[in-house]
PDB file of N, CA and C in Angstrom:
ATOM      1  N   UNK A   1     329.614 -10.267  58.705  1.00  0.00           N
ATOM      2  CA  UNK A   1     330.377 -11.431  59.088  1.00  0.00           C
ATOM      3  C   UNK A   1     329.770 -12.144  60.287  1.00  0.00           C
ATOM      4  N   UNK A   2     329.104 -11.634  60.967  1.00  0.00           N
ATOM      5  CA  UNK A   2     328.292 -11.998  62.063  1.00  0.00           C
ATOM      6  C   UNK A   2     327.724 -13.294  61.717  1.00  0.00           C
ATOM      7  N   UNK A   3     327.261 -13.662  60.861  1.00  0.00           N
ATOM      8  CA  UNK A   3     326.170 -14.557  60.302  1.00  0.00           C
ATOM      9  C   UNK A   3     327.346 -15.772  60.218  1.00  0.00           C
ATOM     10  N   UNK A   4     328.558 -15.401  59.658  1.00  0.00           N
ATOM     11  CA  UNK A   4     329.838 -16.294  59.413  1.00  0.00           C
ATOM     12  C   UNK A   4     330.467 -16.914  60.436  1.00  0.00           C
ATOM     13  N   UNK A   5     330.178 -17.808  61.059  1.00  0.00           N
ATOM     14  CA  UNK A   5     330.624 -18.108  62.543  1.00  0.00           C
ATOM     15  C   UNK A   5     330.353 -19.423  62.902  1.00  0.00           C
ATOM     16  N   UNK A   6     331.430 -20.257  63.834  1.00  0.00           N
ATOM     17  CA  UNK A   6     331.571 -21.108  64.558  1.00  0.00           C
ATOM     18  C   UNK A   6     329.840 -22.140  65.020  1.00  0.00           C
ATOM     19  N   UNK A   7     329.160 -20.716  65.519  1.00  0.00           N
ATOM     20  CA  UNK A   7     328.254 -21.264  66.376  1.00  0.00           C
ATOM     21  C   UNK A   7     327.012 -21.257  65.258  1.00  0.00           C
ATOM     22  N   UNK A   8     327.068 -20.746  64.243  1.00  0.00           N
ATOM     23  CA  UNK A   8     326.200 -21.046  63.160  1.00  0.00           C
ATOM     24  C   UNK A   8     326.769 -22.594  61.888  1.00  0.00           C
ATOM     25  N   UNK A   9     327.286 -22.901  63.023  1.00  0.00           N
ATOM     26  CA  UNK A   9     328.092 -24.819  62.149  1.00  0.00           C
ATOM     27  C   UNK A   9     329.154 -24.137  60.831  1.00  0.00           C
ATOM     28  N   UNK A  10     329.588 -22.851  60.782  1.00  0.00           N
ATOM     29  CA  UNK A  10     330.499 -22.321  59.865  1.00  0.00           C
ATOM     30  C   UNK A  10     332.130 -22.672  60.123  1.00  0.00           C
ATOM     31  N   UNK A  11     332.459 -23.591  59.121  1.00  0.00           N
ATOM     32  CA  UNK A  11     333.880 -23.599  60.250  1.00  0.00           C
ATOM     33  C   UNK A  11     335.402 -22.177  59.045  1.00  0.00           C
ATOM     34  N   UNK A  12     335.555 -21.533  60.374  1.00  0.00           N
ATOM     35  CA  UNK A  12     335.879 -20.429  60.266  1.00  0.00           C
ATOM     36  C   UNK A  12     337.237 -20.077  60.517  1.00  0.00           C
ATOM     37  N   UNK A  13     338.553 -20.399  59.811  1.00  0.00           N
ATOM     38  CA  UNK A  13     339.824 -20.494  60.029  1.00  0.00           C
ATOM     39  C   UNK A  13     341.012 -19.426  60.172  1.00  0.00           C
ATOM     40  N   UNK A  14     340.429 -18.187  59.775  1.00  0.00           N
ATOM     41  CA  UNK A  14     340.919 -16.994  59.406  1.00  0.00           C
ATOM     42  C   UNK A  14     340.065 -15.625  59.067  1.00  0.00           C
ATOM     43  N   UNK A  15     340.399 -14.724  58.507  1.00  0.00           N
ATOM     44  CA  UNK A  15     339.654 -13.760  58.113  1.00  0.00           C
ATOM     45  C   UNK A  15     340.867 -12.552  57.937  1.00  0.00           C
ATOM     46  N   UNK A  16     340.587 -12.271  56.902  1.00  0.00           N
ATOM     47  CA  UNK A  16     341.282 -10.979  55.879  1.00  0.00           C
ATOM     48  C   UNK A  16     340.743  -9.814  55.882  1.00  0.00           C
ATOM     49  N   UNK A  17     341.111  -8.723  56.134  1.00  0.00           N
ATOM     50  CA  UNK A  17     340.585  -7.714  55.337  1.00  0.00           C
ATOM     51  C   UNK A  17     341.489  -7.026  54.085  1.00  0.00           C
ATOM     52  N   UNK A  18     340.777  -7.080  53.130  1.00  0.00           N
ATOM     53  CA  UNK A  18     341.128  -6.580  51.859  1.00  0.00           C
ATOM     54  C   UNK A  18     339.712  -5.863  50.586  1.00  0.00           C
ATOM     55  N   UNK A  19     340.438  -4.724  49.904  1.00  0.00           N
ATOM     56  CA  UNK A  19     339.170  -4.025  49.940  1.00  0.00           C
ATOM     57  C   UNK A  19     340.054  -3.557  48.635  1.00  0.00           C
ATOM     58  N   UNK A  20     338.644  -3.142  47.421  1.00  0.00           N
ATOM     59  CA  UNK A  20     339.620  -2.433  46.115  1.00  0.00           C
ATOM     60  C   UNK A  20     340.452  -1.206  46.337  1.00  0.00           C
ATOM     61  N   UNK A  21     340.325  -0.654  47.530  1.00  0.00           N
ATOM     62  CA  UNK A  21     340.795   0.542  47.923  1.00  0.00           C
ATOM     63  C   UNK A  21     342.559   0.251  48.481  1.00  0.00           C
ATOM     64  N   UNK A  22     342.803  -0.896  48.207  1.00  0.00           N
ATOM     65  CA  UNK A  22     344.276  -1.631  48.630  1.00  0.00           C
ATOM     66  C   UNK A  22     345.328  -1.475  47.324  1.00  0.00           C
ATOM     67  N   UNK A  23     344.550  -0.998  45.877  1.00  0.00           N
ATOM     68  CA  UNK A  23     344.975  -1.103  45.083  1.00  0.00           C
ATOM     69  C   UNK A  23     345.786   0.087  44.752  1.00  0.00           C
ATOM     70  N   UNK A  24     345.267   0.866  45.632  1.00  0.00           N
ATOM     71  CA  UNK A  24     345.630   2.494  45.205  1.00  0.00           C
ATOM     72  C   UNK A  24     347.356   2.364  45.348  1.00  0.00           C
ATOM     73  N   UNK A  25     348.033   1.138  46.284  1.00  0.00           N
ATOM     74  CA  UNK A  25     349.469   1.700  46.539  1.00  0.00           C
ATOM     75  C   UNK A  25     350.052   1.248  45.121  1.00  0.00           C
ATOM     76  N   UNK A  26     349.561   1.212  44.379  1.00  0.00           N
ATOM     77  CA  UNK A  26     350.117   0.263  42.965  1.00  0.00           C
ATOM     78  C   UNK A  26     350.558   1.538  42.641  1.00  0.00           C
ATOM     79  N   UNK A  27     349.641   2.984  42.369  1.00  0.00           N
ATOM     80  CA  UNK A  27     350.093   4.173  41.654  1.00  0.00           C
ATOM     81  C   UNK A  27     350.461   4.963  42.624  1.00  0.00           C
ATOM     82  N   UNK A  28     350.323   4.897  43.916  1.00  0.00           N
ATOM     83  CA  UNK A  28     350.771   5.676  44.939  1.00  0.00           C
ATOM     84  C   UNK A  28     352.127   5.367  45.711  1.00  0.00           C
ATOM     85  N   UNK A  29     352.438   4.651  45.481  1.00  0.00           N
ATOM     86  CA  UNK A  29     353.700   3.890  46.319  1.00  0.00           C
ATOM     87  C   UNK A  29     352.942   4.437  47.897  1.00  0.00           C
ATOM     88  N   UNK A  30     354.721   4.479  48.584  1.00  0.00           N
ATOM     89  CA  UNK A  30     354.598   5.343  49.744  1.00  0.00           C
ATOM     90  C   UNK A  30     353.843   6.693  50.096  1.00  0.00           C
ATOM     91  N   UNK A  31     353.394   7.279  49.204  1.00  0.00           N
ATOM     92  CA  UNK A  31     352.184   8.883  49.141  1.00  0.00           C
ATOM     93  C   UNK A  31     351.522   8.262  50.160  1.00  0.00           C
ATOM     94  N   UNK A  32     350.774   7.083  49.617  1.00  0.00           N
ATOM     95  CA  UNK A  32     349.477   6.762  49.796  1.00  0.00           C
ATOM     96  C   UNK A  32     349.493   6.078  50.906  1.00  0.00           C
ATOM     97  N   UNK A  33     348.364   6.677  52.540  1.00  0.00           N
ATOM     98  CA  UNK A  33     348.367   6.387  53.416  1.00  0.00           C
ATOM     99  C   UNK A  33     347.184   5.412  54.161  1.00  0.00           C
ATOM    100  N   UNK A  34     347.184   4.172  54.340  1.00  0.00           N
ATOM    101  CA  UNK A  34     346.322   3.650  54.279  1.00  0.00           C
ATOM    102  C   UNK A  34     346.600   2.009  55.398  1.00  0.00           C
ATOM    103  N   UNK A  35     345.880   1.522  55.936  1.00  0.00           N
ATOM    104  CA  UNK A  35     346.558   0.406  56.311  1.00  0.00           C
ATOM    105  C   UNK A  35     345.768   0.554  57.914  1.00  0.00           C
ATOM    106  N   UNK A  36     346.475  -0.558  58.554  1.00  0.00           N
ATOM    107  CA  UNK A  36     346.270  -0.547  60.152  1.00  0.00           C
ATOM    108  C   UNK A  36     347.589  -0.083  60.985  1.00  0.00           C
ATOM    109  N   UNK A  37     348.572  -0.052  59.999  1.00  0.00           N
ATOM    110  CA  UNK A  37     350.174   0.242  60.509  1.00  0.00           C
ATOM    111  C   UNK A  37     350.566   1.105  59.981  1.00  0.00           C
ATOM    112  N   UNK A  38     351.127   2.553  60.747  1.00  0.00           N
ATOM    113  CA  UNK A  38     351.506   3.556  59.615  1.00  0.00           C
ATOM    114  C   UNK A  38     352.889   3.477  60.152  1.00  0.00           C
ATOM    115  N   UNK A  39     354.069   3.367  58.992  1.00  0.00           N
ATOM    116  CA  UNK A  39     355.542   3.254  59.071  1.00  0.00           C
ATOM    117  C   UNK A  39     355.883   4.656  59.000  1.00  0.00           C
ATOM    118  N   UNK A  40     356.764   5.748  59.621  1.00  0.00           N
ATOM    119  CA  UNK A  40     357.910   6.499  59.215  1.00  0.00           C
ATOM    120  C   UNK A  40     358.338   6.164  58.219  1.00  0.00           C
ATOM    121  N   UNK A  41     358.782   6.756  57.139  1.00  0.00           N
ATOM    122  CA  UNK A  41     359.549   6.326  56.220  1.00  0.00           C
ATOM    123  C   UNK A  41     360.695   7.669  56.251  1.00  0.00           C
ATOM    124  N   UNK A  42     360.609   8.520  57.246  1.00  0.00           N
ATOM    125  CA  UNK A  42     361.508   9.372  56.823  1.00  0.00           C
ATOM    126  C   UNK A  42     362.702   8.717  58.329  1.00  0.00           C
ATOM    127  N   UNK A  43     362.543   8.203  59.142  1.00  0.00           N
ATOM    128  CA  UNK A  43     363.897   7.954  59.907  1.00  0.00           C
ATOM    129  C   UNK A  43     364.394   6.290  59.545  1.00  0.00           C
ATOM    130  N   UNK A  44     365.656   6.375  60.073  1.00  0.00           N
ATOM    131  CA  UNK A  44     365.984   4.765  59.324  1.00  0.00           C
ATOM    132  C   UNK A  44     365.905   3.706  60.507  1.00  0.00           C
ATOM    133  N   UNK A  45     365.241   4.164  62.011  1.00  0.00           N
ATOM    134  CA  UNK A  45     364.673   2.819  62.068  1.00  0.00           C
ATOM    135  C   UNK A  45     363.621   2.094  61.719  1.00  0.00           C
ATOM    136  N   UNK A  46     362.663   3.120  60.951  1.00  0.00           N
ATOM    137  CA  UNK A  46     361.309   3.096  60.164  1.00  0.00           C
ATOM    138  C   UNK A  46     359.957   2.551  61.488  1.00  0.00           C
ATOM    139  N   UNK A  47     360.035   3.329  62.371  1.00  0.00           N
ATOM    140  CA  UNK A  47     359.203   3.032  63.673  1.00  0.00           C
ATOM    141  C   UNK A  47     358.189   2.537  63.023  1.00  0.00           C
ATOM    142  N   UNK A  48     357.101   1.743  63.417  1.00  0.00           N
ATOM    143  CA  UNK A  48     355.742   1.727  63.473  1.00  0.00           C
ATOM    144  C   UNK A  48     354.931   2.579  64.019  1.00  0.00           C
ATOM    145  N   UNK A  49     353.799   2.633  64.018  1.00  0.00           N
ATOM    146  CA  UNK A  49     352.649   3.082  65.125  1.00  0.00           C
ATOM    147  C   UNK A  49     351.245   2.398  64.339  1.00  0.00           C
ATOM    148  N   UNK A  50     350.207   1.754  65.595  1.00  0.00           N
ATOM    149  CA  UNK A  50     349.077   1.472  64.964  1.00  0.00           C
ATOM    150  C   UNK A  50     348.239   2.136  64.535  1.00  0.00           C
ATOM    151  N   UNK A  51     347.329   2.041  63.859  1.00  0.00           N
ATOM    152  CA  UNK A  51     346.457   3.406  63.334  1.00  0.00           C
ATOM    153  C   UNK A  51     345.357   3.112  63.913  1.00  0.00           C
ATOM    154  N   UNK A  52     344.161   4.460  64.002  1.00  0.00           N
ATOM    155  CA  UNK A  52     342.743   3.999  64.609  1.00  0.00           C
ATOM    156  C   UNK A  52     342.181   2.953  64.413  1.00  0.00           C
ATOM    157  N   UNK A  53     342.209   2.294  62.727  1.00  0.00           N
ATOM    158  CA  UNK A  53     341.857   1.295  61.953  1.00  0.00           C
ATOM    159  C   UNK A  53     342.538   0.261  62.668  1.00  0.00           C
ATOM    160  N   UNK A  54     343.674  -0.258  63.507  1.00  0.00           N
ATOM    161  CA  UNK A  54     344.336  -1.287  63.907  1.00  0.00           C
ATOM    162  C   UNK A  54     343.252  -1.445  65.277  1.00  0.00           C
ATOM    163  N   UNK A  55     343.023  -0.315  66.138  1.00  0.00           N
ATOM    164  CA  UNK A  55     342.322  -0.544  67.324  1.00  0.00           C
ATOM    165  C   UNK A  55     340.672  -1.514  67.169  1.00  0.00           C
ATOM    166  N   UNK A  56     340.255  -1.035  66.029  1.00  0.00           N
ATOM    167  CA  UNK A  56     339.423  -1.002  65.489  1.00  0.00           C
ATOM    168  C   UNK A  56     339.228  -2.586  65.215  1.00  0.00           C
ATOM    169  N   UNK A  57     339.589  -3.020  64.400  1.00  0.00           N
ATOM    170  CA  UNK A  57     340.156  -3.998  63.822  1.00  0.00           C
ATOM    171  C   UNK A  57     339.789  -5.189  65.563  1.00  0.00           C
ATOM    172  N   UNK A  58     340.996  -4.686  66.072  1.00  0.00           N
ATOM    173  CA  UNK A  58     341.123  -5.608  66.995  1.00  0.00           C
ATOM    174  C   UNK A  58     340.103  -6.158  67.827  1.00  0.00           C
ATOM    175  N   UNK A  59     338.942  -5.113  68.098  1.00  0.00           N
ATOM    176  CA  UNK A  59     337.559  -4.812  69.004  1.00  0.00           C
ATOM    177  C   UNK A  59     336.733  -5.749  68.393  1.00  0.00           C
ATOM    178  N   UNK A  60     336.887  -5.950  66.610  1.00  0.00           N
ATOM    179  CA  UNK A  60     335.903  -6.619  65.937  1.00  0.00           C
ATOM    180  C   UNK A  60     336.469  -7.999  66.311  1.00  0.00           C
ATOM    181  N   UNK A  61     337.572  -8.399  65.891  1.00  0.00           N
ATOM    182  CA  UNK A  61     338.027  -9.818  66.316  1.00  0.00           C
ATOM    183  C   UNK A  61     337.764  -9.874  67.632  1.00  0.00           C
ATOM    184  N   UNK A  62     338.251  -9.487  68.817  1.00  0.00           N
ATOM    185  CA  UNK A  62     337.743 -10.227  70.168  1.00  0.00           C
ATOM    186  C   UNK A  62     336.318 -10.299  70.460  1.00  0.00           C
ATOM    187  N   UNK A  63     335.301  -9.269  69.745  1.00  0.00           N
ATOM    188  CA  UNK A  63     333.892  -9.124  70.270  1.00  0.00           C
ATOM    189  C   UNK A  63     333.362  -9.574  69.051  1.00  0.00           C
ATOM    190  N   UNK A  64     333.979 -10.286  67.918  1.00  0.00           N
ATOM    191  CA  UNK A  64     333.258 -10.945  66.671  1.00  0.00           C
ATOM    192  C   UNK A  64     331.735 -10.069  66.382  1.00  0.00           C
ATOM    193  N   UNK A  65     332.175  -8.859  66.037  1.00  0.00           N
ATOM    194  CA  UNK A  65     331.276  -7.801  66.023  1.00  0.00           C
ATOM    195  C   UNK A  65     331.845  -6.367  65.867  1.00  0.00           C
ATOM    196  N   UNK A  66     330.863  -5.786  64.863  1.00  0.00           N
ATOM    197  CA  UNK A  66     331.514  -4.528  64.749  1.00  0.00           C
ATOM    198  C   UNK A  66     330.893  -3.492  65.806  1.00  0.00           C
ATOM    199  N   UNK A  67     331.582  -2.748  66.635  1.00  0.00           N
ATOM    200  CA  UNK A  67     330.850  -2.249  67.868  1.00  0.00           C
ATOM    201  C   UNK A  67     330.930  -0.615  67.372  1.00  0.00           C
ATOM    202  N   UNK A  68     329.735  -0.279  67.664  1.00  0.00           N
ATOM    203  CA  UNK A  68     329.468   1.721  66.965  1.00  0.00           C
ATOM    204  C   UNK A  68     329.709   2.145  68.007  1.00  0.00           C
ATOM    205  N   UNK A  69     331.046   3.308  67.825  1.00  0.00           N
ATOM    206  CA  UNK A  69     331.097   4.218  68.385  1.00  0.00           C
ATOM    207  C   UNK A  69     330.547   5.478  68.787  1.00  0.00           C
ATOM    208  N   UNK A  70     329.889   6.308  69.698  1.00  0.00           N
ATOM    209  CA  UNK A  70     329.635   7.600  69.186  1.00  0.00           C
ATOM    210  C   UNK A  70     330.204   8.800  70.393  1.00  0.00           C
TER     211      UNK A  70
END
């Protein structure tokens, strides 16, 4: 996505992530754990919490770059 950008005259309004691996909740319902947000589903205020993938996520949008961890 690097290449996809503002300063390369790209005009750039949004950005999604979506992947065939999104498809799995079709046969998995709730089993299947996956996402940037993982819900409780067992208490009824149904808390949130972000997942590594949300931190992640976020590092690439402010630094328009995917940054390696090690």
């Amino acid at each position: 996505m690097a290449f996809v950008s503002p300063r390369n005259g790209i005009d750039v309004r949004g950005y999604s992530v979506w992947s065939f691996m999104d498809l799995y909740e079709i046969f998995g319902g709730f089993k299947t754990h996956y996402g940037i947000i993982a819900v409780n589903f067992d208490t009824e205020e149904r808390t949130r919490q972000l997942r590594r993938s949300a931190h992640s996520y976020s590092d690439f949008l402010k630094n328009n770059a995917v940054i390696k961890v090690e």
